[in-house]
PDB file of N, CA and C in Angstrom:
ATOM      1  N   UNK A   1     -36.766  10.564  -2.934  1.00  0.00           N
ATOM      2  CA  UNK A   1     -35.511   9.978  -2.488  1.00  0.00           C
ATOM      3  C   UNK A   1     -35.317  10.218  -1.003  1.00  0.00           C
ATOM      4  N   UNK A   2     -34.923   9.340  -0.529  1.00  0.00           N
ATOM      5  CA  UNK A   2     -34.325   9.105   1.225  1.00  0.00           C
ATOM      6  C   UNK A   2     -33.032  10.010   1.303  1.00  0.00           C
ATOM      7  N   UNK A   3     -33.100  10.688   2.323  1.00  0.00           N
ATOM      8  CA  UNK A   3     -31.307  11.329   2.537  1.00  0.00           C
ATOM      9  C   UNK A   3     -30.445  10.145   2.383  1.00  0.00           C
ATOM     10  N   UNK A   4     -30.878   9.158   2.608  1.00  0.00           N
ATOM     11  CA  UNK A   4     -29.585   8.506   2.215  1.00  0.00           C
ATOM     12  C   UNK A   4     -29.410   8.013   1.104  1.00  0.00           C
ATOM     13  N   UNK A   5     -30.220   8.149   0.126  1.00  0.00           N
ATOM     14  CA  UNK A   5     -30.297   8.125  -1.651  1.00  0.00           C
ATOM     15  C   UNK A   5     -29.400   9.165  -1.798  1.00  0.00           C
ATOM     16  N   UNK A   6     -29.586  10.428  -1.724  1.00  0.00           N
ATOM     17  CA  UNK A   6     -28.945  11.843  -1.449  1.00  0.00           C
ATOM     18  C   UNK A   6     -27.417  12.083  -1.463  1.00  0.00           C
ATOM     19  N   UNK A   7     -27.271  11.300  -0.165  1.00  0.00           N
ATOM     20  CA  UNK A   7     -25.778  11.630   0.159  1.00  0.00           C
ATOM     21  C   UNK A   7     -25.322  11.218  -0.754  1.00  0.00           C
ATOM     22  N   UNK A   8     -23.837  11.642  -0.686  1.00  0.00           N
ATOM     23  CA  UNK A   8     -22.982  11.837  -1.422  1.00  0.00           C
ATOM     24  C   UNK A   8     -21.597  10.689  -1.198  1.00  0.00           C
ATOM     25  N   UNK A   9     -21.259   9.968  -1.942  1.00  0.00           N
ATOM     26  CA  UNK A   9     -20.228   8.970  -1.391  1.00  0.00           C
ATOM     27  C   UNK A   9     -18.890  10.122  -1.591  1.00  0.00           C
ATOM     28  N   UNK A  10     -17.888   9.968  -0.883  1.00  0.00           N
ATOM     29  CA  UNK A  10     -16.471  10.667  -0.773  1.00  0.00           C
ATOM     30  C   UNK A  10     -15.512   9.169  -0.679  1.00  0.00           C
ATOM     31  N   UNK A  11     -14.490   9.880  -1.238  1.00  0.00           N
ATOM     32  CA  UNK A  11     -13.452   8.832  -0.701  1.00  0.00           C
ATOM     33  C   UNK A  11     -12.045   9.228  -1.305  1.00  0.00           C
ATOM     34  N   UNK A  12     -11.280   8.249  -2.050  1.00  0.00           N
ATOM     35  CA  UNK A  12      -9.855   8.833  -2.974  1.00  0.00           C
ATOM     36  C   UNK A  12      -9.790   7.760  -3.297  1.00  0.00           C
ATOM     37  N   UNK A  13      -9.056   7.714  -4.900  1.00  0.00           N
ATOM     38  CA  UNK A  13      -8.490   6.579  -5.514  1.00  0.00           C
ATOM     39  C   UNK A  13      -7.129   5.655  -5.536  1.00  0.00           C
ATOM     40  N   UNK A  14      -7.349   4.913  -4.311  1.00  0.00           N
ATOM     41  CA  UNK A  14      -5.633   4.229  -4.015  1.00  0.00           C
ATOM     42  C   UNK A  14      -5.621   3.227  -4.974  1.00  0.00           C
ATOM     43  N   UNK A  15      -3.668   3.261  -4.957  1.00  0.00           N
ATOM     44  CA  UNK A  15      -3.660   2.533  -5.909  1.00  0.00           C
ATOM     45  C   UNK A  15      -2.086   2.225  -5.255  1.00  0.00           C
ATOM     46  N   UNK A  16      -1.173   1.362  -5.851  1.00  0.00           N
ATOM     47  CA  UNK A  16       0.180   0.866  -5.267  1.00  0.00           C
ATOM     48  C   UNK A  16       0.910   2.197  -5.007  1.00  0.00           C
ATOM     49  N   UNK A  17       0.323   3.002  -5.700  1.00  0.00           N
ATOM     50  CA  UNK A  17       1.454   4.186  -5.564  1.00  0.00           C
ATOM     51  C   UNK A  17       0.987   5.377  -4.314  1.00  0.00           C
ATOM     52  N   UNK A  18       0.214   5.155  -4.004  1.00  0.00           N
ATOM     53  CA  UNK A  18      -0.333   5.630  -2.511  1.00  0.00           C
ATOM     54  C   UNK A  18       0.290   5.302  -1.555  1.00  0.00           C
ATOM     55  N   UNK A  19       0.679   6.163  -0.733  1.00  0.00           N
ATOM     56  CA  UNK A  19       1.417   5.577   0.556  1.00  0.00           C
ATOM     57  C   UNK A  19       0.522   5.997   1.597  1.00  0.00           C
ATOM     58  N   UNK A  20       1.060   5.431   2.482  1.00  0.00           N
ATOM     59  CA  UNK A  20       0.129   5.730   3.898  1.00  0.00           C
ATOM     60  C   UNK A  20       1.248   5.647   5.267  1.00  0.00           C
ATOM     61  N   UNK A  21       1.048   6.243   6.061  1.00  0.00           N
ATOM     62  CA  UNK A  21       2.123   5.666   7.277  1.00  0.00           C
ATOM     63  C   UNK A  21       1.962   4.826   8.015  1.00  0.00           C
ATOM     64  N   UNK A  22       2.891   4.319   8.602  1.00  0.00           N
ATOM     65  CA  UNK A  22       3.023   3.015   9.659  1.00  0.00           C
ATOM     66  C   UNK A  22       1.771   3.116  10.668  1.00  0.00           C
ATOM     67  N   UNK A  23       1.734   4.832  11.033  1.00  0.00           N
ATOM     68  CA  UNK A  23       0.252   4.816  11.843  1.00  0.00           C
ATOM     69  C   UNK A  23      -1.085   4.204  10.953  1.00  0.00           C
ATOM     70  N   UNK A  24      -1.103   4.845  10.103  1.00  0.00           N
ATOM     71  CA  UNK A  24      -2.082   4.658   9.226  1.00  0.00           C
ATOM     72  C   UNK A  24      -2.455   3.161   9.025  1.00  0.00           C
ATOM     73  N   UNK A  25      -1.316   2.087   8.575  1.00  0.00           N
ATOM     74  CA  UNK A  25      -1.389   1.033   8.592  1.00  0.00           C
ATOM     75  C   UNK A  25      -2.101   0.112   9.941  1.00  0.00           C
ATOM     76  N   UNK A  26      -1.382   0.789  10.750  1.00  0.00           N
ATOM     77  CA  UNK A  26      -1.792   0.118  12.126  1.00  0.00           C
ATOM     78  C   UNK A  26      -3.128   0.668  12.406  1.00  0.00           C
ATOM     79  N   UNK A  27      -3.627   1.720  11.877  1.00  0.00           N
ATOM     80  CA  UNK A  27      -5.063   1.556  12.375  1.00  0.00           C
ATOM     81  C   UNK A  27      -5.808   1.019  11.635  1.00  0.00           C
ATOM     82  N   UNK A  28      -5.773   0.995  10.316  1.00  0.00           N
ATOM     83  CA  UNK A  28      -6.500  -0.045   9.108  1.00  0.00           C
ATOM     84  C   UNK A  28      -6.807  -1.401   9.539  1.00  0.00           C
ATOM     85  N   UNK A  29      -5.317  -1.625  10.009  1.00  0.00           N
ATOM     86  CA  UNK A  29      -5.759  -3.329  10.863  1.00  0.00           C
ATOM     87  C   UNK A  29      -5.655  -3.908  11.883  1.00  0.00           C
ATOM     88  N   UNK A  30      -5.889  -2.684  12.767  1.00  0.00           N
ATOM     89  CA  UNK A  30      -6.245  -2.683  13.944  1.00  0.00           C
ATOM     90  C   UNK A  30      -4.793  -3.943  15.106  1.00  0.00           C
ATOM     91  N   UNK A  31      -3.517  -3.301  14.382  1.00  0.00           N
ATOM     92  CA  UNK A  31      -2.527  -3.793  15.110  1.00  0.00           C
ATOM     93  C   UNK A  31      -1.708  -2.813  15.761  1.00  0.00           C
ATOM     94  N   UNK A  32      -0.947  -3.010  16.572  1.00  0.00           N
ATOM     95  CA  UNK A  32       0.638  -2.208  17.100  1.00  0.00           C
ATOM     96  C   UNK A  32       1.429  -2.280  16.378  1.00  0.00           C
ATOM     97  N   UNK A  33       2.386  -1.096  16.573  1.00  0.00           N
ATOM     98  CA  UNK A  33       3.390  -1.156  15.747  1.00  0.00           C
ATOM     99  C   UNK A  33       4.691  -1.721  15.765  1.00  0.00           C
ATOM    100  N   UNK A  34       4.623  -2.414  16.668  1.00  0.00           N
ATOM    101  CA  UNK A  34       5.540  -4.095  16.815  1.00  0.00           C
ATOM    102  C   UNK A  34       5.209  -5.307  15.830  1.00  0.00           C
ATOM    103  N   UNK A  35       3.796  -5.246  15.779  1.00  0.00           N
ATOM    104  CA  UNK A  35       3.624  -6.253  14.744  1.00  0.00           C
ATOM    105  C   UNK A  35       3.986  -5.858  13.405  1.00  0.00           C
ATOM    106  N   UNK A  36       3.621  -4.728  13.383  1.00  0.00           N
ATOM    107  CA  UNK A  36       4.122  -4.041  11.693  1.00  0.00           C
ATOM    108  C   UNK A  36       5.744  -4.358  11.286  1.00  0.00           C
ATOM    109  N   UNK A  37       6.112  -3.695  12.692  1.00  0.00           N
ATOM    110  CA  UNK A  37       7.625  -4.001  12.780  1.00  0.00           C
ATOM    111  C   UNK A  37       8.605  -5.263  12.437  1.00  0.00           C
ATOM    112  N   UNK A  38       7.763  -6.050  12.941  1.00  0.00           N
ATOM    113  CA  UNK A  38       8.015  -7.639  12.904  1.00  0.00           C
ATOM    114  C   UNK A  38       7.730  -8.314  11.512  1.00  0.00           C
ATOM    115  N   UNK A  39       6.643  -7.747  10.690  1.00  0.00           N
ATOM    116  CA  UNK A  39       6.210  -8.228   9.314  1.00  0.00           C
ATOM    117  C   UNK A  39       7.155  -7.845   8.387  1.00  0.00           C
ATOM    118  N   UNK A  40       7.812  -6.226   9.164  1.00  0.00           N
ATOM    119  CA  UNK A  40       8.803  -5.818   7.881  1.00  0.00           C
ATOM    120  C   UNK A  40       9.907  -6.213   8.086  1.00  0.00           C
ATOM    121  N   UNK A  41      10.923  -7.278   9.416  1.00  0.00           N
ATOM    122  CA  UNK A  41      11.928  -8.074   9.334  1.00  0.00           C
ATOM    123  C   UNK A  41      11.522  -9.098   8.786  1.00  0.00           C
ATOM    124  N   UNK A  42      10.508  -9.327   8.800  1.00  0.00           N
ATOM    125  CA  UNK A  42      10.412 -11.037   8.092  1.00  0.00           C
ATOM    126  C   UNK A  42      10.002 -11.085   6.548  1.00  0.00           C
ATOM    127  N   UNK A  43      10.036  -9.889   6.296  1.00  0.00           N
ATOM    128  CA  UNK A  43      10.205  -9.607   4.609  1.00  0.00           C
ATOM    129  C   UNK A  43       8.409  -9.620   4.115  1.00  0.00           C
ATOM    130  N   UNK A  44       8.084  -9.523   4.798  1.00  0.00           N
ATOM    131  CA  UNK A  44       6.511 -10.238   4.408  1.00  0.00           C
ATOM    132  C   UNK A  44       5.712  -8.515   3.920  1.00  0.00           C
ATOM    133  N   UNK A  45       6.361  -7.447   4.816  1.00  0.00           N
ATOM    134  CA  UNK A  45       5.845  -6.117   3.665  1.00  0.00           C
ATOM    135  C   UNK A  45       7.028  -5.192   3.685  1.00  0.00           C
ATOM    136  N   UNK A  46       7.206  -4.468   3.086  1.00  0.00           N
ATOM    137  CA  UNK A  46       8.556  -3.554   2.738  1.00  0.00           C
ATOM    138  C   UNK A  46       7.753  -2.383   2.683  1.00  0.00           C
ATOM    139  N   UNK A  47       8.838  -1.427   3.833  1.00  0.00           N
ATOM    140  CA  UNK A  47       8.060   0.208   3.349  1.00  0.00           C
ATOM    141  C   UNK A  47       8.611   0.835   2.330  1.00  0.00           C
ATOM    142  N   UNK A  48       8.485   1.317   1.513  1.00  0.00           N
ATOM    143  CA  UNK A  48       8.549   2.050   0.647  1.00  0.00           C
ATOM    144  C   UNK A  48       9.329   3.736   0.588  1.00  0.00           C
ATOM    145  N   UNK A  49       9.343   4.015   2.062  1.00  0.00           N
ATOM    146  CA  UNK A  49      10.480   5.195   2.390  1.00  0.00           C
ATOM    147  C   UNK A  49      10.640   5.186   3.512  1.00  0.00           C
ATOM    148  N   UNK A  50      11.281   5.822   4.405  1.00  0.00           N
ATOM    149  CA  UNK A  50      11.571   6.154   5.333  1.00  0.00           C
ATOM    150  C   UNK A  50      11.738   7.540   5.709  1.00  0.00           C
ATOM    151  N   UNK A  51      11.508   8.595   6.584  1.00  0.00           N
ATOM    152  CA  UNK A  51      11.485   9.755   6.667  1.00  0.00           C
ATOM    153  C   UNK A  51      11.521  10.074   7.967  1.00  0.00           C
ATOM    154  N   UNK A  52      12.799  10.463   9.065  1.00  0.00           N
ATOM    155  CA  UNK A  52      13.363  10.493  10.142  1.00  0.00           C
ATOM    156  C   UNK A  52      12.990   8.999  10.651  1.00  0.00           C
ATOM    157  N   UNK A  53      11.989   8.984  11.705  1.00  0.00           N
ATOM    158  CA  UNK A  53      11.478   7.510  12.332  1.00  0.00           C
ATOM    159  C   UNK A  53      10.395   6.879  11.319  1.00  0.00           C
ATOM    160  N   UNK A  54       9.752   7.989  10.774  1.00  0.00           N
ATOM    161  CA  UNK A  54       8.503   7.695  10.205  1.00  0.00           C
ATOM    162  C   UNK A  54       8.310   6.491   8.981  1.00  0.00           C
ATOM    163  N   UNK A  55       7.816   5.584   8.784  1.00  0.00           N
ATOM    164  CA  UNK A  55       7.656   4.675   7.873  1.00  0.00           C
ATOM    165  C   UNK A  55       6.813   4.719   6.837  1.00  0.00           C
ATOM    166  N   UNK A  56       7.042   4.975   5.656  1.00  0.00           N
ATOM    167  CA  UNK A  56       5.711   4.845   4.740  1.00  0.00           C
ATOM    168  C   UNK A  56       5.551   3.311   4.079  1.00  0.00           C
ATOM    169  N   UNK A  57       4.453   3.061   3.645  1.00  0.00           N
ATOM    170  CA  UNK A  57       4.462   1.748   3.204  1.00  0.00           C
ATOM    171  C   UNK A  57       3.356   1.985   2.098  1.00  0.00           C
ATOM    172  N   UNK A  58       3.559   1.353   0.566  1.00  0.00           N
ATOM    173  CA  UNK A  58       2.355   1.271   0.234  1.00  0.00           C
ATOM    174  C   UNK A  58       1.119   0.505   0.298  1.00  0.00           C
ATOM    175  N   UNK A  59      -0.180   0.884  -0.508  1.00  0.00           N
ATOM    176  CA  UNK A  59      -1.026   0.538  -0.133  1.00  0.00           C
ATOM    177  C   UNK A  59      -1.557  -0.683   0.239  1.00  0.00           C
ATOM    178  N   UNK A  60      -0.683  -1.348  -0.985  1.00  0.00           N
ATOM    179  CA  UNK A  60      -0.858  -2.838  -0.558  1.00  0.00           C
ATOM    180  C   UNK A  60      -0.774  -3.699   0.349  1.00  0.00           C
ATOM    181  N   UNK A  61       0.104  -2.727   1.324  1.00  0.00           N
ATOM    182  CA  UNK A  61       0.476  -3.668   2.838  1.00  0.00           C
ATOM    183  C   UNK A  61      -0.225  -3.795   3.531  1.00  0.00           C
ATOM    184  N   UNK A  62      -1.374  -2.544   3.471  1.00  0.00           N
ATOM    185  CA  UNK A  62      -2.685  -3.062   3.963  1.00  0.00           C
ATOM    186  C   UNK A  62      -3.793  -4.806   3.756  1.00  0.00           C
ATOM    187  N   UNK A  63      -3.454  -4.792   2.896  1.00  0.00           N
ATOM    188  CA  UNK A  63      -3.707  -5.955   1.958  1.00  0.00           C
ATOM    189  C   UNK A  63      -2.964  -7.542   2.960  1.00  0.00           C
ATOM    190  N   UNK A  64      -1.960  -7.491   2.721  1.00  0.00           N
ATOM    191  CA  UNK A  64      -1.290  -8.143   3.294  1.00  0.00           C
ATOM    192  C   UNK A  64      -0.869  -8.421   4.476  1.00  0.00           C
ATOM    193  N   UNK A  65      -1.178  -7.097   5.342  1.00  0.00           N
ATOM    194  CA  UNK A  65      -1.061  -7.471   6.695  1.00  0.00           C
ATOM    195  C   UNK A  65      -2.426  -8.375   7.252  1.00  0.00           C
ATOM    196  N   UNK A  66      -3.875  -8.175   6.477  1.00  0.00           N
ATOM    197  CA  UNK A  66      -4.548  -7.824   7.239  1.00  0.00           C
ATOM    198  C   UNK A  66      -4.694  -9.984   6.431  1.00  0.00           C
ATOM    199  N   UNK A  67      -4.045 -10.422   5.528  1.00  0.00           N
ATOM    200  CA  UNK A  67      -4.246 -11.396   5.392  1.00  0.00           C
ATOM    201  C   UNK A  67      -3.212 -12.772   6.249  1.00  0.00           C
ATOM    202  N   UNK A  68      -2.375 -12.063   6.749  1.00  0.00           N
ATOM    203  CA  UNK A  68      -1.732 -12.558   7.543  1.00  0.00           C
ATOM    204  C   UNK A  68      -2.469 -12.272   8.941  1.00  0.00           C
ATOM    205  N   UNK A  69      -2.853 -11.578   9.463  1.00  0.00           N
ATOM    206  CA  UNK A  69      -3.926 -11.370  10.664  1.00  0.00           C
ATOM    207  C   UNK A  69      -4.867 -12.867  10.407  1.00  0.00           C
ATOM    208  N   UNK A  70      -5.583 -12.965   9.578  1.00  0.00           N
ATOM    209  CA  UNK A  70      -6.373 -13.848   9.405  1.00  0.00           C
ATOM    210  C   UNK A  70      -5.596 -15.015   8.855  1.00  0.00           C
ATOM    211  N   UNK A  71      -4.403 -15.081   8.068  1.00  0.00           N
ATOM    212  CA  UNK A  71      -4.128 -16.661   8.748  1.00  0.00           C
ATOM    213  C   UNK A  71      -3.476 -17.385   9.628  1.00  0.00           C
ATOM    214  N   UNK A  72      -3.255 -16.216  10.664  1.00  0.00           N
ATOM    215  CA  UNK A  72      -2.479 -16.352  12.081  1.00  0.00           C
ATOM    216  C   UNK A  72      -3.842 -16.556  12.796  1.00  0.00           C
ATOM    217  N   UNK A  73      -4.804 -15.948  13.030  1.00  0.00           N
ATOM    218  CA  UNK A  73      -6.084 -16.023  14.192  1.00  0.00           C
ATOM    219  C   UNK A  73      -6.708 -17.120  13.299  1.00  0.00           C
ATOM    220  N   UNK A  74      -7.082 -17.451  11.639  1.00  0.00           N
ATOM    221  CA  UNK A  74      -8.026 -18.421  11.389  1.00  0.00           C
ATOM    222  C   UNK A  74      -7.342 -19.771  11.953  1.00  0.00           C
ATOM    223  N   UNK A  75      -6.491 -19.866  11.060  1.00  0.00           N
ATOM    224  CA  UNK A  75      -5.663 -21.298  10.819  1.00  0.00           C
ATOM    225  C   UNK A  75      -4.094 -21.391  11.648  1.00  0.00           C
ATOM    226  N   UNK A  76      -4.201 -20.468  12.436  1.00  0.00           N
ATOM    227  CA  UNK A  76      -3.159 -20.577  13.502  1.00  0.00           C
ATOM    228  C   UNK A  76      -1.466 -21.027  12.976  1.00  0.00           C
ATOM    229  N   UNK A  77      -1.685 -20.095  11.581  1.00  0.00           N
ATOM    230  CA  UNK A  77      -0.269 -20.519  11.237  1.00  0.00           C
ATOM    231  C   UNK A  77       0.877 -19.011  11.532  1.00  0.00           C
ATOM    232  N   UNK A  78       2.163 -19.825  11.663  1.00  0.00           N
ATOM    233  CA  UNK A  78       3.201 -18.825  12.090  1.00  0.00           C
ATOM    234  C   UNK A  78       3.629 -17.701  10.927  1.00  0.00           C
ATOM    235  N   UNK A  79       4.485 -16.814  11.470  1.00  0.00           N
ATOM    236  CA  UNK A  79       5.227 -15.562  10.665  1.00  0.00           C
ATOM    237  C   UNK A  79       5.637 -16.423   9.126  1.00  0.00           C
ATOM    238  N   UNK A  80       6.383 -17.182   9.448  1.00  0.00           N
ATOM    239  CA  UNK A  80       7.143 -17.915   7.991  1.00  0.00           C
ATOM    240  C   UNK A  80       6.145 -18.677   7.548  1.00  0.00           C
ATOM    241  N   UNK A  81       5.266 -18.977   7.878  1.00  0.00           N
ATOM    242  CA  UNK A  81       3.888 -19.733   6.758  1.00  0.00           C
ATOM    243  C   UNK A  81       3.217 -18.819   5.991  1.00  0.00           C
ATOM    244  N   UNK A  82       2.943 -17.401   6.666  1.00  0.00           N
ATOM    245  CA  UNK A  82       2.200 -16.445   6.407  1.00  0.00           C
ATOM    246  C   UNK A  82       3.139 -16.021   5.414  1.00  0.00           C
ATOM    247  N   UNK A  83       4.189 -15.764   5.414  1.00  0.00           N
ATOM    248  CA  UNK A  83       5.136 -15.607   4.219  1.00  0.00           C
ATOM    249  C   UNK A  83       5.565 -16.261   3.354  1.00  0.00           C
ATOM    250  N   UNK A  84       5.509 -17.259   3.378  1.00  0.00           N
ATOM    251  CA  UNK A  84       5.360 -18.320   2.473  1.00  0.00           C
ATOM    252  C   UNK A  84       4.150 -18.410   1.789  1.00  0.00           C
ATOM    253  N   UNK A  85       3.267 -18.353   2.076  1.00  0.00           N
ATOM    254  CA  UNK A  85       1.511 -18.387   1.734  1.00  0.00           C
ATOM    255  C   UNK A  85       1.215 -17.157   0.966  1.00  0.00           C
ATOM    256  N   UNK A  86       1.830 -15.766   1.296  1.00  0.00           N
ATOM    257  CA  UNK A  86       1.987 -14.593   0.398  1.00  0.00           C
ATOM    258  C   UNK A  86       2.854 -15.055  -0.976  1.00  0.00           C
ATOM    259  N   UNK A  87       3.631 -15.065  -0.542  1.00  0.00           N
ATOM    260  CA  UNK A  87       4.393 -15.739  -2.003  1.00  0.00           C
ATOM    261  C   UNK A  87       3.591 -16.763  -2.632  1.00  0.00           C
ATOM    262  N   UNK A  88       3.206 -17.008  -1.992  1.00  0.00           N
ATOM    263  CA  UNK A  88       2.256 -18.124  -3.468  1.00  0.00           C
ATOM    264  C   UNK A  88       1.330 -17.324  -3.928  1.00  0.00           C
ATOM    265  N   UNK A  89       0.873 -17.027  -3.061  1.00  0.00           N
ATOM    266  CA  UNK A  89      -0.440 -16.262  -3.823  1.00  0.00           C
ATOM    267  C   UNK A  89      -0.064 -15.272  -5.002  1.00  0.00           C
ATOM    268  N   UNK A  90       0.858 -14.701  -4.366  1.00  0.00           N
ATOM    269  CA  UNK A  90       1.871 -13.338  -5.579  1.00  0.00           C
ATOM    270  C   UNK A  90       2.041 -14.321  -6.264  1.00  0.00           C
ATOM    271  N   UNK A  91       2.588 -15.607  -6.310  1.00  0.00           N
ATOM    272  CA  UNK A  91       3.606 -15.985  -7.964  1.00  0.00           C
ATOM    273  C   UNK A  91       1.740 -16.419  -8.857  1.00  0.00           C
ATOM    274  N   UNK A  92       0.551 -16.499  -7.537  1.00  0.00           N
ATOM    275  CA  UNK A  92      -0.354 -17.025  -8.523  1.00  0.00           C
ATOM    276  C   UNK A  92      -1.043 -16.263  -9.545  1.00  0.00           C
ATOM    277  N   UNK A  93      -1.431 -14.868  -8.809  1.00  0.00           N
ATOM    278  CA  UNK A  93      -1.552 -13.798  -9.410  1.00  0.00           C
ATOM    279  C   UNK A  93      -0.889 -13.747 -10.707  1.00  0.00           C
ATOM    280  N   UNK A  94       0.428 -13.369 -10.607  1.00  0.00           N
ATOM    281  CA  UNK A  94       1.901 -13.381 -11.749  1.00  0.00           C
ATOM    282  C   UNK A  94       1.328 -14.322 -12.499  1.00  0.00           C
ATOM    283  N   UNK A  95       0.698 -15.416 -12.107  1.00  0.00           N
ATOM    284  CA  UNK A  95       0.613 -16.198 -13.152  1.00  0.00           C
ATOM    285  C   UNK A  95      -0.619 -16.210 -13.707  1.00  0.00           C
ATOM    286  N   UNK A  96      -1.550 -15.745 -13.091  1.00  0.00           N
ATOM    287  CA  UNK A  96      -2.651 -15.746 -13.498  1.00  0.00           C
ATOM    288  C   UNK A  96      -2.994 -14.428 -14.978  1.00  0.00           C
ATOM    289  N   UNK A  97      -2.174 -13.508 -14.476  1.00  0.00           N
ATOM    290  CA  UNK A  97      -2.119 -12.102 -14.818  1.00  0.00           C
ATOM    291  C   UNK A  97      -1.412 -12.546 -16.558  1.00  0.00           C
ATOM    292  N   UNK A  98      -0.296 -13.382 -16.738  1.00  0.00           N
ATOM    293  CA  UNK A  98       0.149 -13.673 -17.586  1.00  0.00           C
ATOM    294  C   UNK A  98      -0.751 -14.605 -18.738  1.00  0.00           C
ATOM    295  N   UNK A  99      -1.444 -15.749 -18.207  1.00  0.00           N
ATOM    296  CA  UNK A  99      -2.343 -16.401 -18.692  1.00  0.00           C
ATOM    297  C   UNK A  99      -3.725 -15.644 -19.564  1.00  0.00           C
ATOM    298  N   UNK A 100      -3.538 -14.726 -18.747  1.00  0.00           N
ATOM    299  CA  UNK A 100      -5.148 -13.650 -19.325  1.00  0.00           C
ATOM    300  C   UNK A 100      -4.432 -13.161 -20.662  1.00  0.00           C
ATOM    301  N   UNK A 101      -3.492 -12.509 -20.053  1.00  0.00           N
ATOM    302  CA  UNK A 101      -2.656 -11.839 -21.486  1.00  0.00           C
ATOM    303  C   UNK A 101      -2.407 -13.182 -22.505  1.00  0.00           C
ATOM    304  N   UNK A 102      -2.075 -13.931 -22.544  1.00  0.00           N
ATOM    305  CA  UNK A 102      -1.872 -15.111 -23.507  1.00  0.00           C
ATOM    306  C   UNK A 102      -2.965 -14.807 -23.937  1.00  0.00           C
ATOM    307  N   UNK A 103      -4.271 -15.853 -23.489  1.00  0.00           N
ATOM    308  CA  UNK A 103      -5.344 -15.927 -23.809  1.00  0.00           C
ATOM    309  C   UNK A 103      -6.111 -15.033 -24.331  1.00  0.00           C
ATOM    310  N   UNK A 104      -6.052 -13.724 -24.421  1.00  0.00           N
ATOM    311  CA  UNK A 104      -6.958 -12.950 -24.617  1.00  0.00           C
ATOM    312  C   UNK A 104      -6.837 -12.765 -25.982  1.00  0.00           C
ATOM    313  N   UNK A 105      -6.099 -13.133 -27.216  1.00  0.00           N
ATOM    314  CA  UNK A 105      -6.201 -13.082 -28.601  1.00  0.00           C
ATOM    315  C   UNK A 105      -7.029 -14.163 -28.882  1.00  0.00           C
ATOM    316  N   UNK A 106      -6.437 -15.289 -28.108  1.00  0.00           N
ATOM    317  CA  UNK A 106      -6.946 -16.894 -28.074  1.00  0.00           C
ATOM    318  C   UNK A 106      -8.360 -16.305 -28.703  1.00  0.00           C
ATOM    319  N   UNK A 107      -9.060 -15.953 -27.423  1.00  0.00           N
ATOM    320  CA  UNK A 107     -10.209 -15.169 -27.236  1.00  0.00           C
ATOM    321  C   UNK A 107     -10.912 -14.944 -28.081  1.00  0.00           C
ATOM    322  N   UNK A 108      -9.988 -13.497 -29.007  1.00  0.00           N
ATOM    323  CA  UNK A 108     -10.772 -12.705 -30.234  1.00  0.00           C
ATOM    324  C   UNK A 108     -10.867 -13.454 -31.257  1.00  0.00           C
ATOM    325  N   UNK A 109     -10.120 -14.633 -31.650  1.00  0.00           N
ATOM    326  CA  UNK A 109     -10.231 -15.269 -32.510  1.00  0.00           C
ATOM    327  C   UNK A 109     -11.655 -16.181 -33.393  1.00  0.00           C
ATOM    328  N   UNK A 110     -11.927 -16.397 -31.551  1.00  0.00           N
ATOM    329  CA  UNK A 110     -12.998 -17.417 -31.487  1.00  0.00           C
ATOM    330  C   UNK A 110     -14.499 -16.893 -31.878  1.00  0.00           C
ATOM    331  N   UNK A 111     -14.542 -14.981 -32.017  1.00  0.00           N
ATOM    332  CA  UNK A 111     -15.795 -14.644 -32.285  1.00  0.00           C
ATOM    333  C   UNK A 111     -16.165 -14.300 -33.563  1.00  0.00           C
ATOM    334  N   UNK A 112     -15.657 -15.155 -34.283  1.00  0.00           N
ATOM    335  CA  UNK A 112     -16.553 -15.223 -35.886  1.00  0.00           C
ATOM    336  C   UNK A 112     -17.949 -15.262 -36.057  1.00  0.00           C
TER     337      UNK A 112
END
């Protein structure tokens, strides 16, 4: 085996209930914290606490900022498209998430 067969992967298991701080966020996606600032008036991520100045947000905002990054630089769309465009995607999810659950007896039925 190669040392790098060897090594050892590290990491932690995030999940929605992970928080991270506003710094934290901003270095994940490589923004200022004006833009963060600006995403959380326009409703597009919500922090999750507050603690003197400090902002926590969960994990997911990572998620979301960094997809609004890319459809502001890909497709050159504004703050309220990018929020609008999150919301769809969330109600598609929601809906997608619901459909599986329907279906999935559908499913067991079918393996006679």
């Amino acid at each position: 085996m190669t040392e790098h067969e060897n090594s050892m992967i590290e990491g932690q298991v995030i999940d929605d209930s992970t928080e991270i701080t506003i710094v934290q966020l901003c270095r994940r996606c490589a923004v200022e914290t004006e833009l963060v600032e600006r995403l959380v008036a326009e409703g597009i991520i919500e922090p999750s606490r507050q603690e003197g100045d400090m902002l926590y947000f969960p994990q997911s905002c990572t998620r979301r900022t960094r997809i609004v990054l890319r459809l502001r630089s890909d497709l050159g769309v504004n703050m309220a498209g990018a929020a609008l465009a999150l919301e769809l995607l969330d109600r598609i999810d929601r809906l997608q998430s619901r459909l599986s659950v329907v279906a999935s007896p559908v499913r067991g039925r079918n393996r006679r």
